[in-house]
PDB file of N, CA and C in Angstrom:
ATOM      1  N   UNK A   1      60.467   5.475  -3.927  1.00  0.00           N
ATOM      2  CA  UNK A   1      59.477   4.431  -4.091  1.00  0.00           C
ATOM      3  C   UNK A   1      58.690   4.281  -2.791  1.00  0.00           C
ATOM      4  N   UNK A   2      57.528   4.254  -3.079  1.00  0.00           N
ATOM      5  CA  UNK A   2      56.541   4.335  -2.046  1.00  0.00           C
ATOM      6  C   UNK A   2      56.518   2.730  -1.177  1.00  0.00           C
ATOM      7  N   UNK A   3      56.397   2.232   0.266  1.00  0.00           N
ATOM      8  CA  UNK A   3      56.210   1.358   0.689  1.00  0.00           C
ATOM      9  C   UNK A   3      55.033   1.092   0.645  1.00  0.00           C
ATOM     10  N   UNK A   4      55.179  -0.584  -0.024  1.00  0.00           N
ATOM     11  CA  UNK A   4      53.497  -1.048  -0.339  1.00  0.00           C
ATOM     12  C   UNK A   4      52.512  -0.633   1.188  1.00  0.00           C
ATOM     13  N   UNK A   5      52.820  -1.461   1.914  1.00  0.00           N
ATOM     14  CA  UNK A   5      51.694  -0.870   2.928  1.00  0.00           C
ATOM     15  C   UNK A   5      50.916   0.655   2.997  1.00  0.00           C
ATOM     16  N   UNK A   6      51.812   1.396   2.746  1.00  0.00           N
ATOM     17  CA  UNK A   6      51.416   2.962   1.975  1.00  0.00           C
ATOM     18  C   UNK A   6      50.846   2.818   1.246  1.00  0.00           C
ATOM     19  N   UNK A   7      50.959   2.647  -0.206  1.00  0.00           N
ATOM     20  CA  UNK A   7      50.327   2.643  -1.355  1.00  0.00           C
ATOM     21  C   UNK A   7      49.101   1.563  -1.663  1.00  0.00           C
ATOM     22  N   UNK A   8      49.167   0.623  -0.844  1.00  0.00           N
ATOM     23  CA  UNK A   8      47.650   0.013  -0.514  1.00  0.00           C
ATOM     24  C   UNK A   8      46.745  -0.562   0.783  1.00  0.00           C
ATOM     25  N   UNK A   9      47.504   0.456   1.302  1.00  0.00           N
ATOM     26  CA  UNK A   9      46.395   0.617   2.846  1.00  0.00           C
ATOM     27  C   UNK A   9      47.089  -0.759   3.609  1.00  0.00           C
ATOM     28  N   UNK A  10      47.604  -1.716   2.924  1.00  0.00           N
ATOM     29  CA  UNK A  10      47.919  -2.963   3.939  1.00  0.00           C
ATOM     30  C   UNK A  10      48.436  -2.641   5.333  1.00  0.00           C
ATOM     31  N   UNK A  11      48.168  -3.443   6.342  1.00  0.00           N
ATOM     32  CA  UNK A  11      49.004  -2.887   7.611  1.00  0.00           C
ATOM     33  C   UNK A  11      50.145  -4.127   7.765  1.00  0.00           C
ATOM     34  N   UNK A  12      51.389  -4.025   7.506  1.00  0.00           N
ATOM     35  CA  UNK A  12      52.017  -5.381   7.722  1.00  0.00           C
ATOM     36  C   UNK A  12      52.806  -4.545   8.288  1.00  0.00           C
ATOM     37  N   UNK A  13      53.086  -4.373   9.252  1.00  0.00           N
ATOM     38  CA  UNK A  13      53.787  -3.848  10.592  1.00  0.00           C
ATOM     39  C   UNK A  13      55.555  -4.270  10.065  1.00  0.00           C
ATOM     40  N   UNK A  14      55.709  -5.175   9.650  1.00  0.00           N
ATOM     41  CA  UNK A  14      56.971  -5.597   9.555  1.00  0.00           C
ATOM     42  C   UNK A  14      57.591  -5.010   8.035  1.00  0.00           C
ATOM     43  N   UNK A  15      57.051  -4.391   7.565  1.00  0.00           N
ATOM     44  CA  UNK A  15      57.041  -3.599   6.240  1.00  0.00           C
ATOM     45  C   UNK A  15      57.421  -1.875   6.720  1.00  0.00           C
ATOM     46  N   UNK A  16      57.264  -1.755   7.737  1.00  0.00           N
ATOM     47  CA  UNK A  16      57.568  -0.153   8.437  1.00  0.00           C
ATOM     48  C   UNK A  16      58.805  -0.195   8.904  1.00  0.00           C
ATOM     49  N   UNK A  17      59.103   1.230   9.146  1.00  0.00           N
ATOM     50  CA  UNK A  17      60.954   1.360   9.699  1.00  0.00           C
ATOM     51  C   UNK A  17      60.248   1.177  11.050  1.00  0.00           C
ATOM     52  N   UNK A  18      61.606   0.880  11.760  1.00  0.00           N
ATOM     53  CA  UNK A  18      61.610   0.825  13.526  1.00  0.00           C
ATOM     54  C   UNK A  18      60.920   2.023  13.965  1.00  0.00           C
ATOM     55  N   UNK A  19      61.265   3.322  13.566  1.00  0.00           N
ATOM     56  CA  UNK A  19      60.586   4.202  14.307  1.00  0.00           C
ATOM     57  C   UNK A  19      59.091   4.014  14.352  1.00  0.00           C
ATOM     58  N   UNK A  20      58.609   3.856  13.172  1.00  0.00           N
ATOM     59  CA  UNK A  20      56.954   3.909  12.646  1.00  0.00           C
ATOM     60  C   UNK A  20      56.531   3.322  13.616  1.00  0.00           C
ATOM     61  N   UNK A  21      56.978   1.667  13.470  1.00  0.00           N
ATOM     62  CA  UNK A  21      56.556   0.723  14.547  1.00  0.00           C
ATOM     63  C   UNK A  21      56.543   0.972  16.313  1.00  0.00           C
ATOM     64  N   UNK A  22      57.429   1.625  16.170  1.00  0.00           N
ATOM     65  CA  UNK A  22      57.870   2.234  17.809  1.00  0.00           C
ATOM     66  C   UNK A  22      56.525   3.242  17.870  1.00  0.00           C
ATOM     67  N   UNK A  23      56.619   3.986  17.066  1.00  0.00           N
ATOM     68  CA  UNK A  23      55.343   4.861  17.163  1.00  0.00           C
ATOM     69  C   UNK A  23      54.009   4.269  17.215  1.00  0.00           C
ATOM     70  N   UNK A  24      53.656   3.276  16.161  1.00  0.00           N
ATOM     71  CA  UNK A  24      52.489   2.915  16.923  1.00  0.00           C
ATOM     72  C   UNK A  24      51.852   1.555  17.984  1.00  0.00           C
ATOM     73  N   UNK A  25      53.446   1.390  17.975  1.00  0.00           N
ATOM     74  CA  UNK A  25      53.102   0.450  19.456  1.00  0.00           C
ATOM     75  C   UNK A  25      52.703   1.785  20.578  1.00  0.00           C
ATOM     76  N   UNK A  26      53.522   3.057  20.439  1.00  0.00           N
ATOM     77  CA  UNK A  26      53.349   3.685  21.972  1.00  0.00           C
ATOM     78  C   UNK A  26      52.061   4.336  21.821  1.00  0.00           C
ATOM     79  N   UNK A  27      51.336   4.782  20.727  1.00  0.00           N
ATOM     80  CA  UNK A  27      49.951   5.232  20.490  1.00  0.00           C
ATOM     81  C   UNK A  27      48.850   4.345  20.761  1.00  0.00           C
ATOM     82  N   UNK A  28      48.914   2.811  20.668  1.00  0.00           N
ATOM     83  CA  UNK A  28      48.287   1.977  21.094  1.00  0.00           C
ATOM     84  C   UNK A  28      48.514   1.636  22.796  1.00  0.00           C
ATOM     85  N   UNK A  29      49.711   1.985  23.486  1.00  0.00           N
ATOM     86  CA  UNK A  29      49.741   1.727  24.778  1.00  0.00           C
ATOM     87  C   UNK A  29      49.120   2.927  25.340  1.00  0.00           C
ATOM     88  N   UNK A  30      49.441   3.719  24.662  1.00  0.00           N
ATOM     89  CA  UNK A  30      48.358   5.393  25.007  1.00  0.00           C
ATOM     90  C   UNK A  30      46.657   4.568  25.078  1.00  0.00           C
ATOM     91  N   UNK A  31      46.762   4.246  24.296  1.00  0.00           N
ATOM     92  CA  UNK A  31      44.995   4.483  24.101  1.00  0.00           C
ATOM     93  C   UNK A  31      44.275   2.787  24.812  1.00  0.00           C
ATOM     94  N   UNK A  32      45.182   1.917  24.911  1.00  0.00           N
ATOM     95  CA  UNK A  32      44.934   1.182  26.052  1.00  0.00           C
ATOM     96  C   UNK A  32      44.956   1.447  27.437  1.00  0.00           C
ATOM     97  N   UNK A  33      45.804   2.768  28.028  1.00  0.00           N
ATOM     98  CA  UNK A  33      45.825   3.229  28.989  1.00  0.00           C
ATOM     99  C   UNK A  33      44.674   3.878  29.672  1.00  0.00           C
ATOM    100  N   UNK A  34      44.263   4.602  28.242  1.00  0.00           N
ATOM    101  CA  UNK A  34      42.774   5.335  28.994  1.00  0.00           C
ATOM    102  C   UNK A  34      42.135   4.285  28.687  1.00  0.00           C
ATOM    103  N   UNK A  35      41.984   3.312  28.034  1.00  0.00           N
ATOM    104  CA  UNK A  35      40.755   2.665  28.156  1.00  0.00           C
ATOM    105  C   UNK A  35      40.696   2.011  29.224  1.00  0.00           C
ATOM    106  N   UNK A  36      41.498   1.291  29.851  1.00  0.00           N
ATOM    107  CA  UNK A  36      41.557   0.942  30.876  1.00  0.00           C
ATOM    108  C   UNK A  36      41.454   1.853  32.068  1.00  0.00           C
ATOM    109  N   UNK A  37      41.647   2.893  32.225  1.00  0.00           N
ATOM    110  CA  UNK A  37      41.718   4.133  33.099  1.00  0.00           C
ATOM    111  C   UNK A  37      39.727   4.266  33.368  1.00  0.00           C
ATOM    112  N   UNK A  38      39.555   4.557  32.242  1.00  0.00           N
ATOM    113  CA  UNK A  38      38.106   4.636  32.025  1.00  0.00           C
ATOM    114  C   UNK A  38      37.263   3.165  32.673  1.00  0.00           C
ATOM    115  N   UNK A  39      37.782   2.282  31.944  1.00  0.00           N
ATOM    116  CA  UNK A  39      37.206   0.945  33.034  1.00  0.00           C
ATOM    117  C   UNK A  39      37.183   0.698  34.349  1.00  0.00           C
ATOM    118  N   UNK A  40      38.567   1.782  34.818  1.00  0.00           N
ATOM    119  CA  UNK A  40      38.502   1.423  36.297  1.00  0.00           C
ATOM    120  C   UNK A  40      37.951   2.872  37.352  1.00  0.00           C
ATOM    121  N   UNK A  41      37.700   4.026  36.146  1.00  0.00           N
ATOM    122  CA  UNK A  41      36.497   4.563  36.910  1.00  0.00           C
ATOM    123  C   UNK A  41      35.124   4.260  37.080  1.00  0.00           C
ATOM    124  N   UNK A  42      34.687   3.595  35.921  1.00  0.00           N
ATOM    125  CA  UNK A  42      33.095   3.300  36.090  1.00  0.00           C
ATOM    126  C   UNK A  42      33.122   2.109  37.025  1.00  0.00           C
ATOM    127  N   UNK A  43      33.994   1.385  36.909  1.00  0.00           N
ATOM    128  CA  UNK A  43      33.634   0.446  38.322  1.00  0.00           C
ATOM    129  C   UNK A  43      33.624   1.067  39.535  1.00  0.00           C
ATOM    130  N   UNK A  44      34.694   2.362  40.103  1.00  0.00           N
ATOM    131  CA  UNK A  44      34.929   2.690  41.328  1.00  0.00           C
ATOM    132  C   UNK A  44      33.745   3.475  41.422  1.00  0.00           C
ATOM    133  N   UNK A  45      32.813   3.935  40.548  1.00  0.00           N
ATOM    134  CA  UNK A  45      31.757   4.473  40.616  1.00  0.00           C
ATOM    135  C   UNK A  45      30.770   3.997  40.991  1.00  0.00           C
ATOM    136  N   UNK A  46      30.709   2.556  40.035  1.00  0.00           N
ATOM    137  CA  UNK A  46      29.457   1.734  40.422  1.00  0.00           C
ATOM    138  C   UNK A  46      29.772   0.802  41.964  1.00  0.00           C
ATOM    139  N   UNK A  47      30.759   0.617  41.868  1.00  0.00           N
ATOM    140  CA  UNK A  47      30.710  -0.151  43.409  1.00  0.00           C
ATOM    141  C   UNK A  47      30.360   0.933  44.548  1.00  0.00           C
ATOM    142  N   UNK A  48      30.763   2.330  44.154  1.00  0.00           N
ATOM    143  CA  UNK A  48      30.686   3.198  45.514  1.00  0.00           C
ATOM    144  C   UNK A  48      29.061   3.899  45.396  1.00  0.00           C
ATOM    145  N   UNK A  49      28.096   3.785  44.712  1.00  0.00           N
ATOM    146  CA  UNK A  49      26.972   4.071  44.272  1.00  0.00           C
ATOM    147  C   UNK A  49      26.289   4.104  45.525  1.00  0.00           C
ATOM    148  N   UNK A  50      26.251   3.076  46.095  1.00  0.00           N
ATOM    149  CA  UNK A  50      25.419   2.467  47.500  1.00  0.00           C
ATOM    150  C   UNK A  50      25.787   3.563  48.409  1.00  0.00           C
ATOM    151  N   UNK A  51      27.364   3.256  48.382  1.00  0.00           N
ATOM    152  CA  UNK A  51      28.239   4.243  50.147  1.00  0.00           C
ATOM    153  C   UNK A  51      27.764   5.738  49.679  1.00  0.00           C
ATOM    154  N   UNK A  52      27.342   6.105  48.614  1.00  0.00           N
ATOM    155  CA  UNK A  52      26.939   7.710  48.405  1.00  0.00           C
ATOM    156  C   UNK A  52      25.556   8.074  48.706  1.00  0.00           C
ATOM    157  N   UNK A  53      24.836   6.876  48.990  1.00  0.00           N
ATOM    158  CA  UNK A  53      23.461   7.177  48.631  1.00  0.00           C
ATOM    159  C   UNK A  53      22.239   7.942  47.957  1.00  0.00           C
ATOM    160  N   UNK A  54      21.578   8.642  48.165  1.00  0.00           N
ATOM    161  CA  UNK A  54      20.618   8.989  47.327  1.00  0.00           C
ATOM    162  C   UNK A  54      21.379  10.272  46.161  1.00  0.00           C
ATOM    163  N   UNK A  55      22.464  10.882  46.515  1.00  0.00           N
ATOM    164  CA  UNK A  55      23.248  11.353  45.341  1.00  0.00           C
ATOM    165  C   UNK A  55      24.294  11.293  45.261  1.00  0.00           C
ATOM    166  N   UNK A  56      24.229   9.933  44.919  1.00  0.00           N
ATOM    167  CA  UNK A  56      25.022   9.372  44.217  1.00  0.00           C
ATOM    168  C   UNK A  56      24.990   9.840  42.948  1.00  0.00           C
ATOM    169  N   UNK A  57      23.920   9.873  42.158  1.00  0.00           N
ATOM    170  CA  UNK A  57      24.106  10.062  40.437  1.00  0.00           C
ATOM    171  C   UNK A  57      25.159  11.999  40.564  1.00  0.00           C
ATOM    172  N   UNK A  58      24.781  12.544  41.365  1.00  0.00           N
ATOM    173  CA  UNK A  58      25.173  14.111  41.296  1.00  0.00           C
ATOM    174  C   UNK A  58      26.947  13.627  41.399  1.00  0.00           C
ATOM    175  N   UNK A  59      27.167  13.228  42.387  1.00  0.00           N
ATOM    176  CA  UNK A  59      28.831  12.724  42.789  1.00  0.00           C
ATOM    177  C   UNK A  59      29.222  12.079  42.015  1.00  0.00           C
ATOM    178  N   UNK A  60      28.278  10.720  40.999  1.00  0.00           N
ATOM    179  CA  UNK A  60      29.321  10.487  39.889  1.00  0.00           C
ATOM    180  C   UNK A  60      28.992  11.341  38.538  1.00  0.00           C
ATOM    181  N   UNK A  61      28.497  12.165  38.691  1.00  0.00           N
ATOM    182  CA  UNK A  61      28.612  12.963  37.124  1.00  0.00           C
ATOM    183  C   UNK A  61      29.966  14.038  37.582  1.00  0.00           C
ATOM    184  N   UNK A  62      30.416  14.865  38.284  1.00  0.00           N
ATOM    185  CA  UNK A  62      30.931  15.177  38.914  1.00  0.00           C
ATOM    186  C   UNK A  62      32.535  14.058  38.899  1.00  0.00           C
ATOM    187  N   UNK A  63      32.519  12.646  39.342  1.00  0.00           N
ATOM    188  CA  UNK A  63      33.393  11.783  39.217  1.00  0.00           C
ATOM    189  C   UNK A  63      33.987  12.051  37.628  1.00  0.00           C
ATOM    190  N   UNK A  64      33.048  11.764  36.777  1.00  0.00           N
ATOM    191  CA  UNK A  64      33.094  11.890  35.415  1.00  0.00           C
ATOM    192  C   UNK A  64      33.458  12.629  35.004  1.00  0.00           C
ATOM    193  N   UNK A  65      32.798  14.203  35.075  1.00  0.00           N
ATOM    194  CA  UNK A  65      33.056  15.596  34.485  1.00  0.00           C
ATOM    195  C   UNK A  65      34.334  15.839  34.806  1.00  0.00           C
ATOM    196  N   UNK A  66      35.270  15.190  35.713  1.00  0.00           N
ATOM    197  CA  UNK A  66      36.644  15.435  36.599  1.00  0.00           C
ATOM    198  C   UNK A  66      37.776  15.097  35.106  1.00  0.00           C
ATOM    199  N   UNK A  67      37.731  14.095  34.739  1.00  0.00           N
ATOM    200  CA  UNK A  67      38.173  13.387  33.551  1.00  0.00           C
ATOM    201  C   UNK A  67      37.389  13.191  32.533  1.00  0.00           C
ATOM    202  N   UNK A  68      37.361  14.622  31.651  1.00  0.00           N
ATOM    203  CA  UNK A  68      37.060  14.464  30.342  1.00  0.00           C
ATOM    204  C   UNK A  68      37.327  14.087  29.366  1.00  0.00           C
ATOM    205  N   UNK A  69      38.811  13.323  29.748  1.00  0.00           N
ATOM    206  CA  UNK A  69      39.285  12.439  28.269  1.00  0.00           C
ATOM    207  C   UNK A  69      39.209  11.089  28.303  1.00  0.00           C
ATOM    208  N   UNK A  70      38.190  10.775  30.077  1.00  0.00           N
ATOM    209  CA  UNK A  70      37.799   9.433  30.133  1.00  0.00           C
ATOM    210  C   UNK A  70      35.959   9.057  30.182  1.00  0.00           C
ATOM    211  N   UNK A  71      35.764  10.522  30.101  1.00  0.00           N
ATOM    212  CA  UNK A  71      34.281  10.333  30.789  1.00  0.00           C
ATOM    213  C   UNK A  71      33.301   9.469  29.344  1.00  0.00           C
ATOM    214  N   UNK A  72      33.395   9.829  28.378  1.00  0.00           N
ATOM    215  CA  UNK A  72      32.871   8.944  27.636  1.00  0.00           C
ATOM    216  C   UNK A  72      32.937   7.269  27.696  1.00  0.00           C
ATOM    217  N   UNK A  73      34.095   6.854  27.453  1.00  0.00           N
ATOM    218  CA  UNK A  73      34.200   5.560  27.090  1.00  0.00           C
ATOM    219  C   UNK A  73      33.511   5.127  29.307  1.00  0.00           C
ATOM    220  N   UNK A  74      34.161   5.909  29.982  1.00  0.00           N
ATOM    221  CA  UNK A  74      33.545   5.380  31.092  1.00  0.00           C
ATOM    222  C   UNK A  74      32.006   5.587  31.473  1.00  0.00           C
ATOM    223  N   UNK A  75      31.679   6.782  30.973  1.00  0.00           N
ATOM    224  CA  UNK A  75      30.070   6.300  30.983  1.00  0.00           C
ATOM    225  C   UNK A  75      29.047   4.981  30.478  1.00  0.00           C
ATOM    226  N   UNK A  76      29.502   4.859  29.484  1.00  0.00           N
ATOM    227  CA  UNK A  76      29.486   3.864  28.412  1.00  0.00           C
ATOM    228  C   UNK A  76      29.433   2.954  29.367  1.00  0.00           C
ATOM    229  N   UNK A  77      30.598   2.289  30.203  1.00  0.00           N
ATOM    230  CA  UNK A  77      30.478   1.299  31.280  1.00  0.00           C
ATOM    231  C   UNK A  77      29.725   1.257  32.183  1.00  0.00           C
ATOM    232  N   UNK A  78      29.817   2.268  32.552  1.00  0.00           N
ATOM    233  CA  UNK A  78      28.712   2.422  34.277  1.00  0.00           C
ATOM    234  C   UNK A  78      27.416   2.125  33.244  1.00  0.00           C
ATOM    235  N   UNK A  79      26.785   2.916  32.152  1.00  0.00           N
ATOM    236  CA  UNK A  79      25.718   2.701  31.930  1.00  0.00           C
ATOM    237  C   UNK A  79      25.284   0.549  31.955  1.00  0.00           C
ATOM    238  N   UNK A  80      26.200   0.146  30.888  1.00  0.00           N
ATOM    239  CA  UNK A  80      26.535  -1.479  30.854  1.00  0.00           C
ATOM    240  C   UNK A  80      26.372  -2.423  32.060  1.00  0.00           C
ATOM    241  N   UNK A  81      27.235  -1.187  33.056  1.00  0.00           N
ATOM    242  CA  UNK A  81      27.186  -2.139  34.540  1.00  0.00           C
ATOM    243  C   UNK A  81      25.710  -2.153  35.124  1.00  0.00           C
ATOM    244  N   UNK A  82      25.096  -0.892  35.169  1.00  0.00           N
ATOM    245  CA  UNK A  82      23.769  -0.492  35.752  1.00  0.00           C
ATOM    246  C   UNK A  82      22.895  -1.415  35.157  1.00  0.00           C
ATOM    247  N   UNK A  83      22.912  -1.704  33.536  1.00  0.00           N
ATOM    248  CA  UNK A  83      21.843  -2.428  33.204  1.00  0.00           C
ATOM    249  C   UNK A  83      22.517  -4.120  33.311  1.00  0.00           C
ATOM    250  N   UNK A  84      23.149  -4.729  33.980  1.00  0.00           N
ATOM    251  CA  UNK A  84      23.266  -5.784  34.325  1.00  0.00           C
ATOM    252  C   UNK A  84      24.477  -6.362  33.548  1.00  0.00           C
ATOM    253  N   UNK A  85      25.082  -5.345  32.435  1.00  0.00           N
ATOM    254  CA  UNK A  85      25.733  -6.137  31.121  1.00  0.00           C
ATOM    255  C   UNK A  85      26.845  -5.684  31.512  1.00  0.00           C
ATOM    256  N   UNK A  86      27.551  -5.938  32.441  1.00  0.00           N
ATOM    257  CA  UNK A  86      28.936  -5.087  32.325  1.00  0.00           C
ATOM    258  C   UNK A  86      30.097  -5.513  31.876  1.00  0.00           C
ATOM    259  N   UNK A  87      30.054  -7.233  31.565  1.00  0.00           N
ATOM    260  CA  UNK A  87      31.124  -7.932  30.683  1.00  0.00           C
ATOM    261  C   UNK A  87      31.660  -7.082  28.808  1.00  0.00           C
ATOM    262  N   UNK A  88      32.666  -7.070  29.132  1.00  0.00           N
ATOM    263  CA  UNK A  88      33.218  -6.562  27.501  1.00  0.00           C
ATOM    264  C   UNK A  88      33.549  -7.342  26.694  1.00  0.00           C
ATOM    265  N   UNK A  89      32.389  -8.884  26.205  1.00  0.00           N
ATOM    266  CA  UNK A  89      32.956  -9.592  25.654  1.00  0.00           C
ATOM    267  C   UNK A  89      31.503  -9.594  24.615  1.00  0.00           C
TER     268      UNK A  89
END
């Protein structure tokens, strides 16, 4: 017999075996990790922008291209920060 949450998409976490749950608590601490990882490169980017001076943009693409499994979601930021919006709310 199939578990309802299976058989209709519901997510009730407390309806899964321990492992399941174990599993996607640690897939969610995964993917909070880079996101946060990623947040705290585009800041170290944008604060150090100035101390690099005029290439700067070459040194942070370069910053970026270093970590390709962060460079998206952290571009995304630096771009946010540059145009004045850098709150994630």
């Amino acid at each position: 017999m199939k578990n309802r949450s299976e058989s209709t998409g519901s997510w009730n976490l407390a309806s899964l075996t321990a492992e399941k749950r174990a599993e996607i608590e640690a897939h969610k601490a995964a993917c909070l990790g880079r996101w946060k990882a990623a947040q705290d490169l585009a800041a170290t980017i944008y604060a150090q922008r100035r101390d690099k001076g005029n290439g700067w943009r070459m040194w942070a693409e370069r910053e970026l291209a270093a970590h390709p499994e962060l460079e998206q979601e952290a571009r995304a930021k630096l771009n946010r920060l540059m145009k004045g919006k850098g709150g994630d709310g």
